[in-house]
C-alpha atoms as a PDB file:
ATOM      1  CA  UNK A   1     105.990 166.922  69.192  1.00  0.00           C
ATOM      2  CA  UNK A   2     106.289 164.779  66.571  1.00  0.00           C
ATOM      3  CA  UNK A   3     107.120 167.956  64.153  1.00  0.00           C
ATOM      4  CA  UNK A   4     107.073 171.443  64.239  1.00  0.00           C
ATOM      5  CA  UNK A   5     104.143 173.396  64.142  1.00  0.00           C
ATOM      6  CA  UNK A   6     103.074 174.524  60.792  1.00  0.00           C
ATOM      7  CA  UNK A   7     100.287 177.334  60.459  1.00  0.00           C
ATOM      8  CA  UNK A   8      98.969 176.093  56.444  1.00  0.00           C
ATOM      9  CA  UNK A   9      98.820 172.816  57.902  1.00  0.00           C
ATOM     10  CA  UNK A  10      96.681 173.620  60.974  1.00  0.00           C
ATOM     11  CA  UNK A  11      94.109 176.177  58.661  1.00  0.00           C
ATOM     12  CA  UNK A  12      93.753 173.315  56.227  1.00  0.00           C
ATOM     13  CA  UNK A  13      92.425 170.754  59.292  1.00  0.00           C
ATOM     14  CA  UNK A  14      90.794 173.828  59.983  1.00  0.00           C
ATOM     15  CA  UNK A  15      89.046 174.079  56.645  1.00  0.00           C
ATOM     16  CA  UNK A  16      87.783 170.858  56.125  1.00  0.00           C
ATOM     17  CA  UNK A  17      87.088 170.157  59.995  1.00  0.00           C
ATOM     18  CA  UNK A  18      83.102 170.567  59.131  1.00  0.00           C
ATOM     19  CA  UNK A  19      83.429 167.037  57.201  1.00  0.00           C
ATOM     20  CA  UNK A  20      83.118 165.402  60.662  1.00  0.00           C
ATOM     21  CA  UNK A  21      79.766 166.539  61.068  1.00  0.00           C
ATOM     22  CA  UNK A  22      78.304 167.243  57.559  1.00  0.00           C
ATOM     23  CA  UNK A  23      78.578 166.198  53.939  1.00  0.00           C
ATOM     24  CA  UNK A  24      81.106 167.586  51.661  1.00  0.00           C
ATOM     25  CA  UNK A  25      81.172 168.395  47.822  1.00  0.00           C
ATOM     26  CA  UNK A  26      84.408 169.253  46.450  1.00  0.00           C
ATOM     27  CA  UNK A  27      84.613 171.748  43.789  1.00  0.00           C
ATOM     28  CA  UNK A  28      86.826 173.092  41.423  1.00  0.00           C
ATOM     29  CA  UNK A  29      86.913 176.448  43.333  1.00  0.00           C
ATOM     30  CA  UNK A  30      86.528 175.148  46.707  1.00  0.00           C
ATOM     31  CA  UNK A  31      84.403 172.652  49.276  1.00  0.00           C
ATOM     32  CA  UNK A  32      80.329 172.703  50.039  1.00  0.00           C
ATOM     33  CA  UNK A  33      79.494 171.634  53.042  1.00  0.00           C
ATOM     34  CA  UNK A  34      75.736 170.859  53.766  1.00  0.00           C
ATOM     35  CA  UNK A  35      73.571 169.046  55.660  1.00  0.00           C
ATOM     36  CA  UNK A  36      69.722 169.340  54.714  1.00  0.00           C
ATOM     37  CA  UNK A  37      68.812 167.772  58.136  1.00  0.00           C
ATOM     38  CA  UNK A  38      70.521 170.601  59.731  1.00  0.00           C
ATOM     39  CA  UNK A  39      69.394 173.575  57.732  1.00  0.00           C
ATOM     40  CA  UNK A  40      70.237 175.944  61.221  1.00  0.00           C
ATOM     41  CA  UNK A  41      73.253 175.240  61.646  1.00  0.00           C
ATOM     42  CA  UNK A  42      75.793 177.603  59.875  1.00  0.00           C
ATOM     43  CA  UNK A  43      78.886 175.136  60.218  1.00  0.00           C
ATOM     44  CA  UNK A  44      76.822 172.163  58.885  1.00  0.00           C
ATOM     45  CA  UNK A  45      76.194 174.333  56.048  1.00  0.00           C
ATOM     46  CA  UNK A  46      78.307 176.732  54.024  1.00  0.00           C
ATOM     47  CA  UNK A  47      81.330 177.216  50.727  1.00  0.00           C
ATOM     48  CA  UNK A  48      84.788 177.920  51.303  1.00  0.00           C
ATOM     49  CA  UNK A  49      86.361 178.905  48.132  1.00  0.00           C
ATOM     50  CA  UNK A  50      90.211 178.205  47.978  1.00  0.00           C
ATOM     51  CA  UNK A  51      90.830 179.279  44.104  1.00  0.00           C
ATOM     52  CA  UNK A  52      89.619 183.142  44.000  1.00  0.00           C
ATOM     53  CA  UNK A  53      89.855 182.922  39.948  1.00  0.00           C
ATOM     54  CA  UNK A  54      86.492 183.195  38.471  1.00  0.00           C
ATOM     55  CA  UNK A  55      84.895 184.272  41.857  1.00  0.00           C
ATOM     56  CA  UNK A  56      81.267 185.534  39.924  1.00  0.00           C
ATOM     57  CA  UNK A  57      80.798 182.020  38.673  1.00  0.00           C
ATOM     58  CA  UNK A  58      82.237 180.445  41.696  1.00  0.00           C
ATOM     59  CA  UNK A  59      79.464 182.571  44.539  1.00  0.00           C
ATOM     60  CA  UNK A  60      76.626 182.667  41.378  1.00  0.00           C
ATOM     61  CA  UNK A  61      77.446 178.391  41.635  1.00  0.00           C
ATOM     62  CA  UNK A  62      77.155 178.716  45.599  1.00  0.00           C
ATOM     63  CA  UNK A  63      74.041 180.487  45.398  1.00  0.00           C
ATOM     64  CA  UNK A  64      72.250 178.140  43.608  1.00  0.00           C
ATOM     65  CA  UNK A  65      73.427 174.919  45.292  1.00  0.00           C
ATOM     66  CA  UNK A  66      72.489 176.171  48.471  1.00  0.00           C
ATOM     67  CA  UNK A  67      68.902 177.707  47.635  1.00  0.00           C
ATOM     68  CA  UNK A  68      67.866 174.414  45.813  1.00  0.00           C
ATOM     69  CA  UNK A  69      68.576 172.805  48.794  1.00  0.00           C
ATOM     70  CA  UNK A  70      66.668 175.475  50.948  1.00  0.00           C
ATOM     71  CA  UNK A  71      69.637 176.913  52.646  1.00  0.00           C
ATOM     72  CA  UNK A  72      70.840 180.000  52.880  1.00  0.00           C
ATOM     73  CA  UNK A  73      73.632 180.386  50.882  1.00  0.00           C
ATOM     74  CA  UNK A  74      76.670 181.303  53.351  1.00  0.00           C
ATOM     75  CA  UNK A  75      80.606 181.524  52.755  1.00  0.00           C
ATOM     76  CA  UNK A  76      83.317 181.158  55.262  1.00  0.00           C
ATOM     77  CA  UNK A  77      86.834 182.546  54.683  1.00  0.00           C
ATOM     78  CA  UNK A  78      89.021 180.770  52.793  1.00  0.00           C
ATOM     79  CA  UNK A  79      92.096 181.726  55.342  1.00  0.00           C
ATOM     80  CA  UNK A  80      94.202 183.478  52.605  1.00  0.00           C
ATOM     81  CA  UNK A  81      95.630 187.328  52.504  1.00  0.00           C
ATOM     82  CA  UNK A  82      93.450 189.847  50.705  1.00  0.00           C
ATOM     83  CA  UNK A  83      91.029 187.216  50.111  1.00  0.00           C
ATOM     84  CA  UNK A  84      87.846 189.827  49.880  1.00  0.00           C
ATOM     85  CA  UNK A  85      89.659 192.395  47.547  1.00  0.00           C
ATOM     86  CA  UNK A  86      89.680 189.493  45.467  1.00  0.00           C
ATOM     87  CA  UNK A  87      86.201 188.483  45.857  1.00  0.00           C
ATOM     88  CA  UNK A  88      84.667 191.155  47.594  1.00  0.00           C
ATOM     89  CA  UNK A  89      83.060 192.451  44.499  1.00  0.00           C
ATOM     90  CA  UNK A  90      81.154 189.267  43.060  1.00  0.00           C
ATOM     91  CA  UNK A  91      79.612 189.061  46.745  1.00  0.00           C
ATOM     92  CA  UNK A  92      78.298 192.565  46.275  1.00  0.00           C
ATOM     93  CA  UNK A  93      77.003 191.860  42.758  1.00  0.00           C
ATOM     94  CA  UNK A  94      75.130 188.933  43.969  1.00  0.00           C
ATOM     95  CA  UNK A  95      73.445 190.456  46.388  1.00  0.00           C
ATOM     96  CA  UNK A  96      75.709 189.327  49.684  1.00  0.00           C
ATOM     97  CA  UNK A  97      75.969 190.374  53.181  1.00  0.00           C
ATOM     98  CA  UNK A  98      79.765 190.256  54.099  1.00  0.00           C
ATOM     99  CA  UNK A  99      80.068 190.472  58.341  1.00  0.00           C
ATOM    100  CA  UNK A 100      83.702 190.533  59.495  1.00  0.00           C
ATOM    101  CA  UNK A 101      84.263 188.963  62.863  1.00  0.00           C
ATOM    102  CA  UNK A 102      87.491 189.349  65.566  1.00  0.00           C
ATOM    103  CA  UNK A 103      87.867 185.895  65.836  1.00  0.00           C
ATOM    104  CA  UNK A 104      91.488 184.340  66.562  1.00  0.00           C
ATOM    105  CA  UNK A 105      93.487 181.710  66.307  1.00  0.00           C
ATOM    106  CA  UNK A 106      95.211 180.095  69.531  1.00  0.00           C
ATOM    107  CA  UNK A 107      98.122 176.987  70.108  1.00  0.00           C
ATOM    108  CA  UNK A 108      98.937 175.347  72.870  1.00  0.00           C
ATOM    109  CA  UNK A 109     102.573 176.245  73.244  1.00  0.00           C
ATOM    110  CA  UNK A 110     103.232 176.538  77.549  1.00  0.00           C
ATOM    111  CA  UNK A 111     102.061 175.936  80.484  1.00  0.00           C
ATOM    112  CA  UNK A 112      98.412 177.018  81.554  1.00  0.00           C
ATOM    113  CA  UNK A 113      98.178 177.658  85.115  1.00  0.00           C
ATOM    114  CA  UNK A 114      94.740 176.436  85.789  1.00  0.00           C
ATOM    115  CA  UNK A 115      94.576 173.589  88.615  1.00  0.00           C
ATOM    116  CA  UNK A 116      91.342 170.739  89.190  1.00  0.00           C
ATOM    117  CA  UNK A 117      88.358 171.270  91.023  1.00  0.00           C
ATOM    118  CA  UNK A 118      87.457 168.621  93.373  1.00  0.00           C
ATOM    119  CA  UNK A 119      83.979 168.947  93.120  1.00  0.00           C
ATOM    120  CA  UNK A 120      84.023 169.040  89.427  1.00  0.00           C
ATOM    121  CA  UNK A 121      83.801 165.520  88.170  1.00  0.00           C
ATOM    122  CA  UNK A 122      85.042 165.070  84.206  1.00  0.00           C
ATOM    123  CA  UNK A 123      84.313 162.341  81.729  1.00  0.00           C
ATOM    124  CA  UNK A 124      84.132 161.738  78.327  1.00  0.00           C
ATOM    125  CA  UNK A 125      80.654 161.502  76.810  1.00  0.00           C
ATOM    126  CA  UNK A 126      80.213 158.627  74.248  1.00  0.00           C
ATOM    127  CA  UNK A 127      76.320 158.988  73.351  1.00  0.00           C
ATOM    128  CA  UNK A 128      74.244 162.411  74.922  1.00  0.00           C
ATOM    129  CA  UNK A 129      71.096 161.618  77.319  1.00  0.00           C
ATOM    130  CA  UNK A 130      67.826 163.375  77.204  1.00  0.00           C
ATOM    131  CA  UNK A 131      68.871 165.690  80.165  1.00  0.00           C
ATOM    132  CA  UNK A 132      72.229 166.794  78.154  1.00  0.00           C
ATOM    133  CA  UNK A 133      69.983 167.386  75.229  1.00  0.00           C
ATOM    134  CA  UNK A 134      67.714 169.195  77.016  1.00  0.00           C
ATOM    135  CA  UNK A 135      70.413 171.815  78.448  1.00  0.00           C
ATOM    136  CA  UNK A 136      72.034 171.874  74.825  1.00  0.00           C
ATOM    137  CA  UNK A 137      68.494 172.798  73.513  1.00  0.00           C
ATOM    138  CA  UNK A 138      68.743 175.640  75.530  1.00  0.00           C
ATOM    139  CA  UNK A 139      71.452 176.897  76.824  1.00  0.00           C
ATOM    140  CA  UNK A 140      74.051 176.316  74.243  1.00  0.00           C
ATOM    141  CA  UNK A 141      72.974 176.676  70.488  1.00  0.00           C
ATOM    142  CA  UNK A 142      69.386 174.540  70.099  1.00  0.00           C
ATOM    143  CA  UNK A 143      68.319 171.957  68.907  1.00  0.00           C
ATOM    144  CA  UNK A 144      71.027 172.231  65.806  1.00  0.00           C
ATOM    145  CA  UNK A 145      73.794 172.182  67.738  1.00  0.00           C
ATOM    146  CA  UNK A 146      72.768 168.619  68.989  1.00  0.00           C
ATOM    147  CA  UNK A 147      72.328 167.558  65.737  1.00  0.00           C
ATOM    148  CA  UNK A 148      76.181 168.559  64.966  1.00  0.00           C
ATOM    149  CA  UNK A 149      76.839 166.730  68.244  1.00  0.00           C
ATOM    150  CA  UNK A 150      75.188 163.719  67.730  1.00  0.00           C
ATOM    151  CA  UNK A 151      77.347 163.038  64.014  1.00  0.00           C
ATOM    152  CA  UNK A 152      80.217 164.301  65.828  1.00  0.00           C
ATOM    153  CA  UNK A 153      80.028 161.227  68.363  1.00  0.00           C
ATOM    154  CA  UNK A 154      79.656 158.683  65.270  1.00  0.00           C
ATOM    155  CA  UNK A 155      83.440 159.228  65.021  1.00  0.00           C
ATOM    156  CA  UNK A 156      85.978 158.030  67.509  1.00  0.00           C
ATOM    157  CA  UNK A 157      88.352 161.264  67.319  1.00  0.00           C
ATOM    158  CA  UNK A 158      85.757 162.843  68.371  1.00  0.00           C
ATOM    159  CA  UNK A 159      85.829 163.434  72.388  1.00  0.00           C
ATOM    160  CA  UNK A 160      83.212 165.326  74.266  1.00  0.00           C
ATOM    161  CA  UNK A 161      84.199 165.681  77.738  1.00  0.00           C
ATOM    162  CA  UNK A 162      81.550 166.828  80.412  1.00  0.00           C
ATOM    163  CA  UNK A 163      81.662 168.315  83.985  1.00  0.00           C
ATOM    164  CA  UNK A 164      79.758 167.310  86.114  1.00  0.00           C
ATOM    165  CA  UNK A 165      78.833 168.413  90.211  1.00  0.00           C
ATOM    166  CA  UNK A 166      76.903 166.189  91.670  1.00  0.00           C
ATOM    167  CA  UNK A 167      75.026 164.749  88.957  1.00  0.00           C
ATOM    168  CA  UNK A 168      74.559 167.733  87.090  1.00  0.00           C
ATOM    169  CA  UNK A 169      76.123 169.023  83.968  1.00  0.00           C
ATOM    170  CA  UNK A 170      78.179 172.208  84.425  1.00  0.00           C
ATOM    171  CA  UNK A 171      80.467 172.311  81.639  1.00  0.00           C
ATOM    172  CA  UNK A 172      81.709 170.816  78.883  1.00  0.00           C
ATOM    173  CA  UNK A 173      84.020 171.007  76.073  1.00  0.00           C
ATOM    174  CA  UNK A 174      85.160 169.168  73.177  1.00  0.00           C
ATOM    175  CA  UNK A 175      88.530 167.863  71.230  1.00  0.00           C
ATOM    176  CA  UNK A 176      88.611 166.619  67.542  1.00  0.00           C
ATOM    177  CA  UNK A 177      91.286 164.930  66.465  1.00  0.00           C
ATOM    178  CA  UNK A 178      92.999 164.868  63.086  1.00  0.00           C
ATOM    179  CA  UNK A 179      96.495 163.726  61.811  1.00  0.00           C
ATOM    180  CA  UNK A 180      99.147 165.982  63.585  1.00  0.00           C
ATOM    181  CA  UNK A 181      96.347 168.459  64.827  1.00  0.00           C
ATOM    182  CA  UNK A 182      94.101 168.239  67.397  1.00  0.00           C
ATOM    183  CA  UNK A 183      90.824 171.123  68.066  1.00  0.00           C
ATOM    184  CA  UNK A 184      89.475 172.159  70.958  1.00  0.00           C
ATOM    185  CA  UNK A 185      85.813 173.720  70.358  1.00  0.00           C
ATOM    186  CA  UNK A 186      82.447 173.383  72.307  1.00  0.00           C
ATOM    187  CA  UNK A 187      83.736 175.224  75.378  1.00  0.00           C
ATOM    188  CA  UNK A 188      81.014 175.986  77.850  1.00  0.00           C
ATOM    189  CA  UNK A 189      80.037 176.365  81.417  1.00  0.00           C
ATOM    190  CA  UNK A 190      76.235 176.727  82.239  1.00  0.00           C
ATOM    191  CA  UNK A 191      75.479 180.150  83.886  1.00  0.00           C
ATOM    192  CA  UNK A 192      74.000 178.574  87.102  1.00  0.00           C
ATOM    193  CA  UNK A 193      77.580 177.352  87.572  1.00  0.00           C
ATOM    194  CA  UNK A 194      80.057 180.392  86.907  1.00  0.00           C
ATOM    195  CA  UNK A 195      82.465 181.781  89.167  1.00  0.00           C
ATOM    196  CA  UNK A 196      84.190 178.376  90.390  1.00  0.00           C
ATOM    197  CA  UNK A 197      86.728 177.945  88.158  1.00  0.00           C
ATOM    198  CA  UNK A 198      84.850 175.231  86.096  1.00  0.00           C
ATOM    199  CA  UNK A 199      85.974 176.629  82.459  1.00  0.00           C
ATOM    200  CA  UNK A 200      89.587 176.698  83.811  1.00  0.00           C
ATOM    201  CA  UNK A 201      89.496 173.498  85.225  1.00  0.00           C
ATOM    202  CA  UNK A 202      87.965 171.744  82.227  1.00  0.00           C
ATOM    203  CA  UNK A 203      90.605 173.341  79.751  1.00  0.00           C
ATOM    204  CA  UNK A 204      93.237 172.243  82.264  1.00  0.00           C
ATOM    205  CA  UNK A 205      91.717 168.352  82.486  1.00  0.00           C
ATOM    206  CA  UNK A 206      91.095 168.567  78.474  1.00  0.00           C
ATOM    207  CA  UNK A 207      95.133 169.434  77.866  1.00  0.00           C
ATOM    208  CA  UNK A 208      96.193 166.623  80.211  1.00  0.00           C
ATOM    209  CA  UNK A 209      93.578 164.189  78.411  1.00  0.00           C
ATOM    210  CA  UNK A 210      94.919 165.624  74.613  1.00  0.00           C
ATOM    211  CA  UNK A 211      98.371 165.579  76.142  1.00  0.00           C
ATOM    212  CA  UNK A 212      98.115 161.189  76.818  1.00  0.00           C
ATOM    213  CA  UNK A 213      96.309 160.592  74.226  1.00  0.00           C
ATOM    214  CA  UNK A 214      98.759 161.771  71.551  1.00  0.00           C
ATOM    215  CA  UNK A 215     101.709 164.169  70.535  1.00  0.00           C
ATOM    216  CA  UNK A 216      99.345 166.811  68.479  1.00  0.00           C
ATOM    217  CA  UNK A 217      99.903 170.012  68.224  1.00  0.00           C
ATOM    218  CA  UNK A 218      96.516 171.333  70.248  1.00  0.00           C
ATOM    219  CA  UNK A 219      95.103 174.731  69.087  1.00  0.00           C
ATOM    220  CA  UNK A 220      91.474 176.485  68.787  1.00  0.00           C
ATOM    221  CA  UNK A 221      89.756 178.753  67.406  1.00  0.00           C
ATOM    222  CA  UNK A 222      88.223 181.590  69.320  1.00  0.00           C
ATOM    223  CA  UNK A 223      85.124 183.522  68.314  1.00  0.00           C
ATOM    224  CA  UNK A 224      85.078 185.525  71.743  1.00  0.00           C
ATOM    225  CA  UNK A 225      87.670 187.846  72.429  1.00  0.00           C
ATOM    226  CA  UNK A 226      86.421 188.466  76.231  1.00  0.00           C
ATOM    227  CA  UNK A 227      86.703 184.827  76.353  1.00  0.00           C
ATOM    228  CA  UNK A 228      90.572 185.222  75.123  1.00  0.00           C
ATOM    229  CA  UNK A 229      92.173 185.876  78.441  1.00  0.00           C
ATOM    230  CA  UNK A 230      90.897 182.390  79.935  1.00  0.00           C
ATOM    231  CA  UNK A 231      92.747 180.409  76.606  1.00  0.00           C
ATOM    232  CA  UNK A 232      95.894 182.684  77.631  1.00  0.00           C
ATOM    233  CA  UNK A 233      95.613 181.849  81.182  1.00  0.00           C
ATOM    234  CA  UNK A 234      95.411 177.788  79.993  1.00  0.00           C
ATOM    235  CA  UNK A 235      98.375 177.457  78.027  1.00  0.00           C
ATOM    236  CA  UNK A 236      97.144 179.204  74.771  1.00  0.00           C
ATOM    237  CA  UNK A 237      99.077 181.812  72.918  1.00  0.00           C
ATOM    238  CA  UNK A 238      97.017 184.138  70.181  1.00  0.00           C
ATOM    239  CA  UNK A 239      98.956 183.148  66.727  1.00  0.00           C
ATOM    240  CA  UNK A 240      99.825 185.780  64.368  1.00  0.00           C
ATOM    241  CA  UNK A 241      97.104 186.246  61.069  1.00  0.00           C
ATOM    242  CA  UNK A 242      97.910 187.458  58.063  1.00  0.00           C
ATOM    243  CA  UNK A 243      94.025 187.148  57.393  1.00  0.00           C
ATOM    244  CA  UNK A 244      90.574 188.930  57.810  1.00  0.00           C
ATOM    245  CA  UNK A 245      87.932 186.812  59.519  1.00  0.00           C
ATOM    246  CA  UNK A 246      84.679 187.209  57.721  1.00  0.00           C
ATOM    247  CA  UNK A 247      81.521 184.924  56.196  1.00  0.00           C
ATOM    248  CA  UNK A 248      79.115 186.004  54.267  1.00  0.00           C
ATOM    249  CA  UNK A 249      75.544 184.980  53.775  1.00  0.00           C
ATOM    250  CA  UNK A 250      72.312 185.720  51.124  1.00  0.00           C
ATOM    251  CA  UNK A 251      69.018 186.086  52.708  1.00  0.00           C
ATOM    252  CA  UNK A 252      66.452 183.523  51.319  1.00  0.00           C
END
């Protein structure tokens, strides 16, 4: 690697990560990312507020941006210790649903012992046809999710790699790339095609691909913890948080 790993660096590409995909408005308090073309989609639109000092203002200013776009107003974690003792209480005053999630945190850091399938044939999508729309639509997200997609792919760090058997689409997964740190997100195998090794062998093809590509440091970000075993299995080691996972959202 070109230097060692450092956790506040890989939370901040973390942070503003959305930008790739949606609009951003920086604040004094934080970042507002939205995307009225994408109302659905939670990523495309939600706050992330870095300076807790003022929180009332701060979630009462959320609230309203969001609404007067016709969004529901939605927060993400901010990544920092204690970070809902400290504004856990404006939340509740304004009305907020706080959800806290077991999602974790994994880097690349050994050797994954996944190997190819033959049959599974991988390459790296530049522009998505109406068939891999059509299986987005409904197996994976809907039609939001293709929106995200389809700005993802206007960027060049972007890299969607697909499976394919035959000429069918089985799997896919995804790697965004950013200075020093690289993501790996979008990881999916379509339920007619489970049980034959397909997620394993497309998380072993997409470390080899990050791997010549560049020196990064490659890590996720898992929102799955039955899923957790298969990142462990690829190379992946959980990293240690000194954070709660949560986002919270107002009803419209």
């Amino acid at each position: 690697m070109a230097f060692p790993f450092n956790m506040n660096r890989m939370l901040e590409t973390e942070l503003r990560f959305p930008q790739r995909f949606t609009n951003m408005t920086t604040k004094d308090y934080g970042m507002l990312f939205w995307n009225e073309g994408n109302k659905r989609s939670h990523d495309s639109n939600h706050a992330i507020i870095t300076d807790h000092l003022g929180a009332e203002a701060s979630v009462r200013d959320i609230e309203f941006f969001f609404k007067s776009k016709g969004i529901v107003p939605r927060i993400y974690q901010s990544y920092t210790p204690n970070e809902l003792e400290k504004i856990g209480t404006a939340l509740e005053n304004r009305g907020f649903t706080v959800q806290i999630h077991e999602d974790q945190f994994f880097l690349y850091d050994h050797e994954g012992s996944f190997q190819p399938v033959p049959e599974l044939r991988i390459e790296r999508l530049r522009t998505l046809s109406i068939d891999i729309m059509e299986t987005i639509a409904l197996e994976y997200g809907g039609d939001w999710t293709i929106k995200a997609v389809e700005r993802h792919l206007l960027s060049p760090s972007y890299h969607l790699l697909a499976g394919f058997v035959g000429d069918e689409l089985a799997s896919f997964a995804s790697l965004s790339v950013f200075a020093g740190y690289s993501r790996v997100s979008d990881i999916f195998t379509r339920d007619k095609f489970r049980g034959h090794g397909y997620a394993g062998a497309m998380l072993d093809h997409l470390v080899k691909y990050s791997h010549r590509i560049n020196d990064n440091h490659l890590y996720l970000y898992s929102e799955i913890p039955a899923a957790n075993r298969v990142y462990e299995k690829a190379g992946f080691s959980a990293l240690p948080q000194d954070f709660k996972c949560w986002t919270a959202y107002k009803e419209i």
